[in-house]
Protein backbone atom coordinates (compact mmCIF):
# COMPACT_ATOMS: atom_id res chain seq x y z
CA UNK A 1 100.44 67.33 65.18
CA UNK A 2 101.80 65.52 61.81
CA UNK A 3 103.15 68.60 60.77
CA UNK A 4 104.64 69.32 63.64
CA UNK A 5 106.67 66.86 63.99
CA UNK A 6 107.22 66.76 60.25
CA UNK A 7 110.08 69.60 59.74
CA UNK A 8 109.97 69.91 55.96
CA UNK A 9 113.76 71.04 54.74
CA UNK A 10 113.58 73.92 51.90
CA UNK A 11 113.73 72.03 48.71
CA UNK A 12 117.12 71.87 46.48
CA UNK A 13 117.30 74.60 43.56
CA UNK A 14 118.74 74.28 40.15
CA UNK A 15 118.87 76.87 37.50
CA UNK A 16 116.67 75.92 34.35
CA UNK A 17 116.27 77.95 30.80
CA UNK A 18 113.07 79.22 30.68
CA UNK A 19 111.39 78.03 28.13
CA UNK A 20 111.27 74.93 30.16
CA UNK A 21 110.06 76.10 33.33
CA UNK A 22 106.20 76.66 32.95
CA UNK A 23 104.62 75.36 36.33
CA UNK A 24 107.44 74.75 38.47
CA UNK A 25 108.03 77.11 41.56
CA UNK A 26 110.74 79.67 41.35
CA UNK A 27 112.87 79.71 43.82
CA UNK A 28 114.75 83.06 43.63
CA UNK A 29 112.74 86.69 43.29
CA UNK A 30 113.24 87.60 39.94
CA UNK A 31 113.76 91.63 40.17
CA UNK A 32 114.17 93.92 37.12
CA UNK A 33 117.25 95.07 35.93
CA UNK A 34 115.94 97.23 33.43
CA UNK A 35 112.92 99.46 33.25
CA UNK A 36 109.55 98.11 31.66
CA UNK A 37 108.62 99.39 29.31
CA UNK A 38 112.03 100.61 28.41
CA UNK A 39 111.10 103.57 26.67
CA UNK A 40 108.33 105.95 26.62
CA UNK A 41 106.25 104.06 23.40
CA UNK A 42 103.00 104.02 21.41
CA UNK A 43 100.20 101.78 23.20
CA UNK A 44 98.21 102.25 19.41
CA UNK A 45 98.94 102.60 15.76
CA UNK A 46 98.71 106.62 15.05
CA UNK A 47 100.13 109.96 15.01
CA UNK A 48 103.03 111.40 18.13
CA UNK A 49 101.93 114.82 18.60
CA UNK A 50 102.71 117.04 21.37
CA UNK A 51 99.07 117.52 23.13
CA UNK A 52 98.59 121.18 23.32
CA UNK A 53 98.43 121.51 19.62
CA UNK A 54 95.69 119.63 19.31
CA UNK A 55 93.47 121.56 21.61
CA UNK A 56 90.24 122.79 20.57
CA UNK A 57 90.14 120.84 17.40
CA UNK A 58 86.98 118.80 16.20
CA UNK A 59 86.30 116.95 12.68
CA UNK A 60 84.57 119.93 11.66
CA UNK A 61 87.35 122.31 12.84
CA UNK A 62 90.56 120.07 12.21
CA UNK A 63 94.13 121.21 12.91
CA UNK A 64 96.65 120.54 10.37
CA UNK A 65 99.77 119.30 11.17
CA UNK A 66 103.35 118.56 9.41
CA UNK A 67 104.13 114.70 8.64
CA UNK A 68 107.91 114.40 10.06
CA UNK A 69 110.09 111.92 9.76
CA UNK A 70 113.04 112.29 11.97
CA UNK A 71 113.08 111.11 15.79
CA UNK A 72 112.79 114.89 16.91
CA UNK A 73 109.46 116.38 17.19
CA UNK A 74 108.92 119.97 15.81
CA UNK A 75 106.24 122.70 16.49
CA UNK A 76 103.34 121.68 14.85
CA UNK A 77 104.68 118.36 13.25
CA UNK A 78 103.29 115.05 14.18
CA UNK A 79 105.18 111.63 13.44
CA UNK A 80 103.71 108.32 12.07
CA UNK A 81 103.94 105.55 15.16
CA UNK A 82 102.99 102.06 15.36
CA UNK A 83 102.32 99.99 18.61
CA UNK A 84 105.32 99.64 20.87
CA UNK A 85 107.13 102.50 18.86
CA UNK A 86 109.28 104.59 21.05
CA UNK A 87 107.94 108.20 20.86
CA UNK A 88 109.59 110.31 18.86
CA UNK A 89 111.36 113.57 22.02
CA UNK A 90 109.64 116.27 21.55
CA UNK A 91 105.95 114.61 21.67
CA UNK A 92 103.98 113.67 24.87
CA UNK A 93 100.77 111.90 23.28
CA UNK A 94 99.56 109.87 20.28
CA UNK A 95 96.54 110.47 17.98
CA UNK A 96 95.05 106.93 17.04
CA UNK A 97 95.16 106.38 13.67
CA UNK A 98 91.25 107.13 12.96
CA UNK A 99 90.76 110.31 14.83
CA UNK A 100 92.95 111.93 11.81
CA UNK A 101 93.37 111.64 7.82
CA UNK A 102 96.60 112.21 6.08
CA UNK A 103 96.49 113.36 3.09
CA UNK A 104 100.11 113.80 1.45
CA UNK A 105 102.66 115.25 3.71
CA UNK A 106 100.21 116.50 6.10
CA UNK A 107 98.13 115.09 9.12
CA UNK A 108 94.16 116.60 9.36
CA UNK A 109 93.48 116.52 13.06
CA UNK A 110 90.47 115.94 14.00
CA UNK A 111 90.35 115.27 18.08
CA UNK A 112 91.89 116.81 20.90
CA UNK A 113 94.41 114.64 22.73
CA UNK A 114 95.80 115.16 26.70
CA UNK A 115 99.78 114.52 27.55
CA UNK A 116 100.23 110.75 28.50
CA UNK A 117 97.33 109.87 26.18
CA UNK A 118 97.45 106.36 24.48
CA UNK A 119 101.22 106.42 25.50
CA UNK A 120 102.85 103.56 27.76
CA UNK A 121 105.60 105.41 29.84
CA UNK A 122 108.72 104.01 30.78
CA UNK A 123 108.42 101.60 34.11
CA UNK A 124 104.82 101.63 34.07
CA UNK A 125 104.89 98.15 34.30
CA UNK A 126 107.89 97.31 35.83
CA UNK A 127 110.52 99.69 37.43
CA UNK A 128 114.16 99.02 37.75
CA UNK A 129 114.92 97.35 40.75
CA UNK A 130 111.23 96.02 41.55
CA UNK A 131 110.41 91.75 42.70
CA UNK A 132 108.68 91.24 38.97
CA UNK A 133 108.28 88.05 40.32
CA UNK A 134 108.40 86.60 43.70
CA UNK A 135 110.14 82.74 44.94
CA UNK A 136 107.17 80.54 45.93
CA UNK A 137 104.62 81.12 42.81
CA UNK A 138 104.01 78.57 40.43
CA UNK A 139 105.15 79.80 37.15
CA UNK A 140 102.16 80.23 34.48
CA UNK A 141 102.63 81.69 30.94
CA UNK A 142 102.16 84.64 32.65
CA UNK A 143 104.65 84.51 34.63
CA UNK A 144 107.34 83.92 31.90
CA UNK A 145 105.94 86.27 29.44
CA UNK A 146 106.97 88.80 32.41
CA UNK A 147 109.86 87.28 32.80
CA UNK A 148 110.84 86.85 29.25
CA UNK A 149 110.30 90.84 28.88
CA UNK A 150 112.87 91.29 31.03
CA UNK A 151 115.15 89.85 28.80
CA UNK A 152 116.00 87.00 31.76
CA UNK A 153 116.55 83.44 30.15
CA UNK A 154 117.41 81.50 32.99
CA UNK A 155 115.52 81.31 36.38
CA UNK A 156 116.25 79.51 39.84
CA UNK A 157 113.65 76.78 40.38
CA UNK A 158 112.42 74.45 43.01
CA UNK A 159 114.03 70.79 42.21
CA UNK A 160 110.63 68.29 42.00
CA UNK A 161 110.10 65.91 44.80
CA UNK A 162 109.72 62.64 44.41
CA UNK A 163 106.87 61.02 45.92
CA UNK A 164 106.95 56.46 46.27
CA UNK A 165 103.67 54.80 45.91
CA UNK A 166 103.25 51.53 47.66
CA UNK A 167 100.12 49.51 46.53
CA UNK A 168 99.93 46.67 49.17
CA UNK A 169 96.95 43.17 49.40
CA UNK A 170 97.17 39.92 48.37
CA UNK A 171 94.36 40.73 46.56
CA UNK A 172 96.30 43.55 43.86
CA UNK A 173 97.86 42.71 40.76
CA UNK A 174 98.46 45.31 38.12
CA UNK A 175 97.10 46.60 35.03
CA UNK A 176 97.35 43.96 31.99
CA UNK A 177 97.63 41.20 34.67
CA UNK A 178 95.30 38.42 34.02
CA UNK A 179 92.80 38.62 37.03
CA UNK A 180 91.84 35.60 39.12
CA UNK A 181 89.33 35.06 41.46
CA UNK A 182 89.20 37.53 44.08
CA UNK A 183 91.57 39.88 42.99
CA UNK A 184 91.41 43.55 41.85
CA UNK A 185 93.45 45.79 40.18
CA UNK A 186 95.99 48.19 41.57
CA UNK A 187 93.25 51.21 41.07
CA UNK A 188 95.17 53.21 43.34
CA UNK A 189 98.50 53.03 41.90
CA UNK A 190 97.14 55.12 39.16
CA UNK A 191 95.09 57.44 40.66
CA UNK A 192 97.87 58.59 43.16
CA UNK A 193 100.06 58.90 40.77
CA UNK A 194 98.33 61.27 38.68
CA UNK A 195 97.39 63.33 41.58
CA UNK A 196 101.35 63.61 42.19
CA UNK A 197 101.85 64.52 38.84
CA UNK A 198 98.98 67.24 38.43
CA UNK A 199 100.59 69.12 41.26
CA UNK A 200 103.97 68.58 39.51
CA UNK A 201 105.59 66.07 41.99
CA UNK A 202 107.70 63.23 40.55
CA UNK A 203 106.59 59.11 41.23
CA UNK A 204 108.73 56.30 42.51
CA UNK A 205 106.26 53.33 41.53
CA UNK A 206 107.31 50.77 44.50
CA UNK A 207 104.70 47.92 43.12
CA UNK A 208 102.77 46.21 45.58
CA UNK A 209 104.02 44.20 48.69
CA UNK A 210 102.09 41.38 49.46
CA UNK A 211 100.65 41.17 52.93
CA UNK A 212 103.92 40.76 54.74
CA UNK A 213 105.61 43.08 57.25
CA UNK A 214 108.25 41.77 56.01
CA UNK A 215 108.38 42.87 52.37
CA UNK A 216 106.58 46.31 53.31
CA UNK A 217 109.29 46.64 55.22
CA UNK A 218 111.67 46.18 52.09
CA UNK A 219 109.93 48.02 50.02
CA UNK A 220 109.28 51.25 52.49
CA UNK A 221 112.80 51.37 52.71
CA UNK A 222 113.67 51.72 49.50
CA UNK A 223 111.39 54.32 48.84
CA UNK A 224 112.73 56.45 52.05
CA UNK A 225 116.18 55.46 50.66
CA UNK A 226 115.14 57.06 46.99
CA UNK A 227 112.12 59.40 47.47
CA UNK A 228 111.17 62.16 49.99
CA UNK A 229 108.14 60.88 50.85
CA UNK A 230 106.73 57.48 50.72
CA UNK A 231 102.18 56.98 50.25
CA UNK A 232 100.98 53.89 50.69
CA UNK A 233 97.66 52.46 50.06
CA UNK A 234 95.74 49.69 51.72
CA UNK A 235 96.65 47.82 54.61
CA UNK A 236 95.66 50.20 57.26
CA UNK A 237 92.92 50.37 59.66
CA UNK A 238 92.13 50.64 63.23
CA UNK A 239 91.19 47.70 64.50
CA UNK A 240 95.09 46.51 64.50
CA UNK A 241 94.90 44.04 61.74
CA UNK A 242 96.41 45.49 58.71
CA UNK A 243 99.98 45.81 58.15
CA UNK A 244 101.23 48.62 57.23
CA UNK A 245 101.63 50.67 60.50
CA UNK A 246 102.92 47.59 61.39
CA UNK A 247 105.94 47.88 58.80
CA UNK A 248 106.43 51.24 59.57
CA UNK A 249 106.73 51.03 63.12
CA UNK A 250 109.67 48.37 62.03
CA UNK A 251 110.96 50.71 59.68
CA UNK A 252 112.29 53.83 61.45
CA UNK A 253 111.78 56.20 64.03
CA UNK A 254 109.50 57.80 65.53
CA UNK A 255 107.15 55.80 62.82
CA UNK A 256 103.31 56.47 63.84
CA UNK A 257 102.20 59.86 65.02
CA UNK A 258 98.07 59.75 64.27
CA UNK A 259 96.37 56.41 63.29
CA UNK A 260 92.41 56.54 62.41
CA UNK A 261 91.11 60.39 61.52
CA UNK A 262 87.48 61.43 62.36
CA UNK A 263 86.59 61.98 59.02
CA UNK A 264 84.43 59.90 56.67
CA UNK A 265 85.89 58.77 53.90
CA UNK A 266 89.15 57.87 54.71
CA UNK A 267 88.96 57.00 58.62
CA UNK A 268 91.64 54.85 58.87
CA UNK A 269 94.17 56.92 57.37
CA UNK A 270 97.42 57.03 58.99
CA UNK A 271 100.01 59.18 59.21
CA UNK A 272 104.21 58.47 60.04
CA UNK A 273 107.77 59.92 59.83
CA UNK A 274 110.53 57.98 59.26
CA UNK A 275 113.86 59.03 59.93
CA UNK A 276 112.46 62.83 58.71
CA UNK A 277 110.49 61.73 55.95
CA UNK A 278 106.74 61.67 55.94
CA UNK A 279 104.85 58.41 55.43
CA UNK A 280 101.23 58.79 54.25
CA UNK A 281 99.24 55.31 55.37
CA UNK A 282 96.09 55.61 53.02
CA UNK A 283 93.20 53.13 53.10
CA UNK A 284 92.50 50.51 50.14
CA UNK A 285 89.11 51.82 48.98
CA UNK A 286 89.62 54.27 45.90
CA UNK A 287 87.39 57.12 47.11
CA UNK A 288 88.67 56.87 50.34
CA UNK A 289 92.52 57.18 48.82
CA UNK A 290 92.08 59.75 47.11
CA UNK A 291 89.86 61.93 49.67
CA UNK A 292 93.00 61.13 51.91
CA UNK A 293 95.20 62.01 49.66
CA UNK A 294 93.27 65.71 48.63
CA UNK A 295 93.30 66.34 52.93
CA UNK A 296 96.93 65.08 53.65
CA UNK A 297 98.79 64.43 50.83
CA UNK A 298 97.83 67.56 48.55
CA UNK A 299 99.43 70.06 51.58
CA UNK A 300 102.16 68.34 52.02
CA UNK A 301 103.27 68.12 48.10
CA UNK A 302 102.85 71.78 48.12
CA UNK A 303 105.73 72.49 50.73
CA UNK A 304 107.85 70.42 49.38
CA UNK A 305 107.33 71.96 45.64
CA UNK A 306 108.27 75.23 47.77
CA UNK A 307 105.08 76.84 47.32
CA UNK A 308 104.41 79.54 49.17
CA UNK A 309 100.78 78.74 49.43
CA UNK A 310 99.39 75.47 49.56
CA UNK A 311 97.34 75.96 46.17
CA UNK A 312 93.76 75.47 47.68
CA UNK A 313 90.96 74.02 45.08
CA UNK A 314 88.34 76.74 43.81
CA UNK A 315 85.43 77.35 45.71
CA UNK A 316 82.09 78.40 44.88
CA UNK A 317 78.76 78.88 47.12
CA UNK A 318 75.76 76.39 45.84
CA UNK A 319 72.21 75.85 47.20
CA UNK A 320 71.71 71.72 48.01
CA UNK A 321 69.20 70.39 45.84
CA UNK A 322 68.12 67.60 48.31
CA UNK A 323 69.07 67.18 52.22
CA UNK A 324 72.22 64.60 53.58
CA UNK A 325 72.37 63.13 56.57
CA UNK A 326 75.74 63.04 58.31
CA UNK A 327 77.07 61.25 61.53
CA UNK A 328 77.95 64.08 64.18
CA UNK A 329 81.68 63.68 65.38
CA UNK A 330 83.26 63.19 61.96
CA UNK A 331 84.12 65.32 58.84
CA UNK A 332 81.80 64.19 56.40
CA UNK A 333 83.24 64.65 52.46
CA UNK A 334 80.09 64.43 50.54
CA UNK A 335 80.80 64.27 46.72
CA UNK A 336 78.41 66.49 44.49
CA UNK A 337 77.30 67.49 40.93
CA UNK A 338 77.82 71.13 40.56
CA UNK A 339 75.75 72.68 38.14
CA UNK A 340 74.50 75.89 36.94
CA UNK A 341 70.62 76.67 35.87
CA UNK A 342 68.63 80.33 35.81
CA UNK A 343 71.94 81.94 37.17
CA UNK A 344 72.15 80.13 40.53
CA UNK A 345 74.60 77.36 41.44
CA UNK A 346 72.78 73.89 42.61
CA UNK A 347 74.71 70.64 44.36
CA UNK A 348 73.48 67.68 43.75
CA UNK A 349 75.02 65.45 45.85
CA UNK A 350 75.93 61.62 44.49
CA UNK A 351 74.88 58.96 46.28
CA UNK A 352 76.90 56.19 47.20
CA UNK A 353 77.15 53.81 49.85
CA UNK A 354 80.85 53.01 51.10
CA UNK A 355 84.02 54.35 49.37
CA UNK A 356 84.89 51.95 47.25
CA UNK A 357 82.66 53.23 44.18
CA UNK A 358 85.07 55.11 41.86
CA UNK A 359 82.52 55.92 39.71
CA UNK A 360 80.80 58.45 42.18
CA UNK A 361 84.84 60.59 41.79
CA UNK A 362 83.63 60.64 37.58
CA UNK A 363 80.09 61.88 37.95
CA UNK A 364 80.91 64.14 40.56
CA UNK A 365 82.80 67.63 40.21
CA UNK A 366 83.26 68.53 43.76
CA UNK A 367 82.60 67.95 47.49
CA UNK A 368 81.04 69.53 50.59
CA UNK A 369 82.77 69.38 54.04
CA UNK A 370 80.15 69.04 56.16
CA UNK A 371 82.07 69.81 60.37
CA UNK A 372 82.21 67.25 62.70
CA UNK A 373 79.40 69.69 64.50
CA UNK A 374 76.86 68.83 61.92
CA UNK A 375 74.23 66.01 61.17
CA UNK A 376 73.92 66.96 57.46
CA UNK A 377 72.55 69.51 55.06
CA UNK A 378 69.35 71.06 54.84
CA UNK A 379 67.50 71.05 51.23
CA UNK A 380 67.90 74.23 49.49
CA UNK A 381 70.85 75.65 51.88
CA UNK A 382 73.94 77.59 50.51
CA UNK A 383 77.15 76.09 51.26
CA UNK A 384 80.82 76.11 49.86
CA UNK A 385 81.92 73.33 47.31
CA UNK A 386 85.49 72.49 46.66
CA UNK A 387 85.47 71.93 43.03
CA UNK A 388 87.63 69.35 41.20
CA UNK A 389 86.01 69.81 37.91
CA UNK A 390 84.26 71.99 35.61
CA UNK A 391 80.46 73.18 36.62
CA UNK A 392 77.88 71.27 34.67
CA UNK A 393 75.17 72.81 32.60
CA UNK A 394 71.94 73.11 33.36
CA UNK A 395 70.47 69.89 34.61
């Protein structure tokens, strides 16, 4: 329903060199203008020879063959190559280096070798006119070592968007503020923002609006004004007394399209677009936020990177180590210890009451979704974890 009406526009391009482009999206196929390899070449350090002239040969019944030095191959001659040489015409495989002895001007043979042996041909990797890479990955070193081989120095990217965070409570003050009583720090500025930046998004830090419609009002609209997408945090819920969807129902059209989600954390998460931008309305709690953000915000980001994909988070089947009870109707997210011990993968999940305890996010390294169709886990039964983290060793 968000998404629907949510009609993400294809994100601007720009050309960058591309020794500066590892993890942003290309935009553009990049397809081979040349052949690769270029050449027919040497995939080990050893001998060209021309494969039927080694036939039959064995170290006790060696072949001899001429050392030549000229880019022609000859009857019974055999050239010096290196890896990546270009073969010498006239030869169709190449003798590694210890299956043969050279003594003087003259190569003892002392295997047989078949045509196309040890020998990269040309386009075996990449053939003229073929996608080498296609618009929508993320680039890895991989990516642009291809690329690079191509002899291609500049690439059509994705421009980043920019995502506004919007802390809001009476209660927040930020980090290296003096706190007084009953206030907290703006945990959640943080965190969001380094999710934004792990996926490669750009932050507009907003600060925090006080608890007046008013000023979230300001402050929404300047981050619709300079961002493409504005997440909030704090000042939602469903009982009609936070702000928030207040402020954004005063902000732009057609503000509100889902308010409260029958998950658990992050229930009274709400979601908006404002004059064609999306508005992410996450709760206060830090667990909560950030579960939020991994369901709603994490897609989202992905489009507008111009992923192809949305870049899901590795999964990996583990046996419960004790049984969770879970309240039917809602998506349960049930943080876990991952860990690995006599081959087998456990979860162990955390236990936590609420979402406000961060420190569940740090001793975890993934979660279960347990369905809305579900009252909880059974000891000992194999289900998929969404990891965040690295397994743990053996408990």
């Amino acid at each position: 329903m968000f998404f629907a009406k949510l009609q993400i526009k294809r994100p601007k391009t720009c050309d960058r060199s591309l020794n500066l482009s590892l993890n942003r999206v290309l935009a553009k196929d990049v397809v081979a203008e040349v052949d690769l390899p270029r050449f027919d070449r040497s995939a080990v350090d050893g001998y060209a020879v021309k494969a039927e002239e080694t036939v039959g040969t064995t170290q006790f019944k060696p072949k001899t063959l001429k050392l030549a030095d000229k880019d022609v191959l000859r009857s019974m001659h055999a050239k010096r190559v290196w890896t990546g040489n270009a073969l010498p015409k006239g030869a169709d495989a190449v003798l590694m280096l210890e299956d043969a002895k050279e003594v003087e001007d003259e190569v003892e043979v002392w295997v047989p070798v078949t045509p196309g042996e040890n020998v990269s041909k040309r386009g075996e990797d990449i053939e003229k006119g073929q996608v080498a890479v296609e618009a929508g990955i993320r680039l890895r070193p991989q990516h642009l070592g291809l690329i690079a081989a191509l002899g291609v120095d500049k690439i059509c990217v994705f421009e980043l968007p920019k995502i506004a965070l919007l802390g809001t409570g009476n209660e927040l003050v930020e980090l290296g503020s003096r706190l007084r009583k009953n206030q907290v720090f703006n945990v959640n500025g943080l965190v969001l923002a380094s999710l934004c930046h792990e996926l490669g998004a750009e932050t507009l830090d907003l600060g925090i609006a006080k608890d007046s419609v008013a000023e979230t009002v300001t402050k929404l609209n300047l981050g619709l004004e300079k961002a493409d997408a504005v997440i909030t945090s704090g000042g939602t819920s469903v009982g009609g007394s936070d702000l928030v969807p207040d402020a954004v129902r005063k902000t732009g059209k057609p503000g509100i399209i889902v308010h409260g989600v029958a998950m658990r954390p992050a229930m009274p998460t709400a979601l908006a677009v404002v004059d064609g931008k999306p508005v992410l309305i996450l709760p206060g709690n830090p667990v909560a936020s950030m579960i939020g953000f991994e369901v709603f915000a994490r897609p989202l980001i992905c489009k507008m990177l111009g992923l192809k994909q949305a870049e899901s988070r590795f999964k990996l089947q583990a046996k419960m180590t004790k049984g969770i009870a879970t309240s039917l109707g809602r998506r349960n997210f049930v943080r876990v210890r991952v860990f690995q011990q006599d081959q087998e993968m456990f979860a162990d999940p955390i236990s936590a009451r609420g979402s406000s305890m961060i420190s569940t996010m740090t001793h975890a390294n993934g979660y279960v979704i347990v369905p809305e169709t579900r009252e909880g886990l059974e000891q000992g039964e194999s289900f998929t974890v969404q990891m965040f983290d690295a397994v743990k060793g053996v408990s």
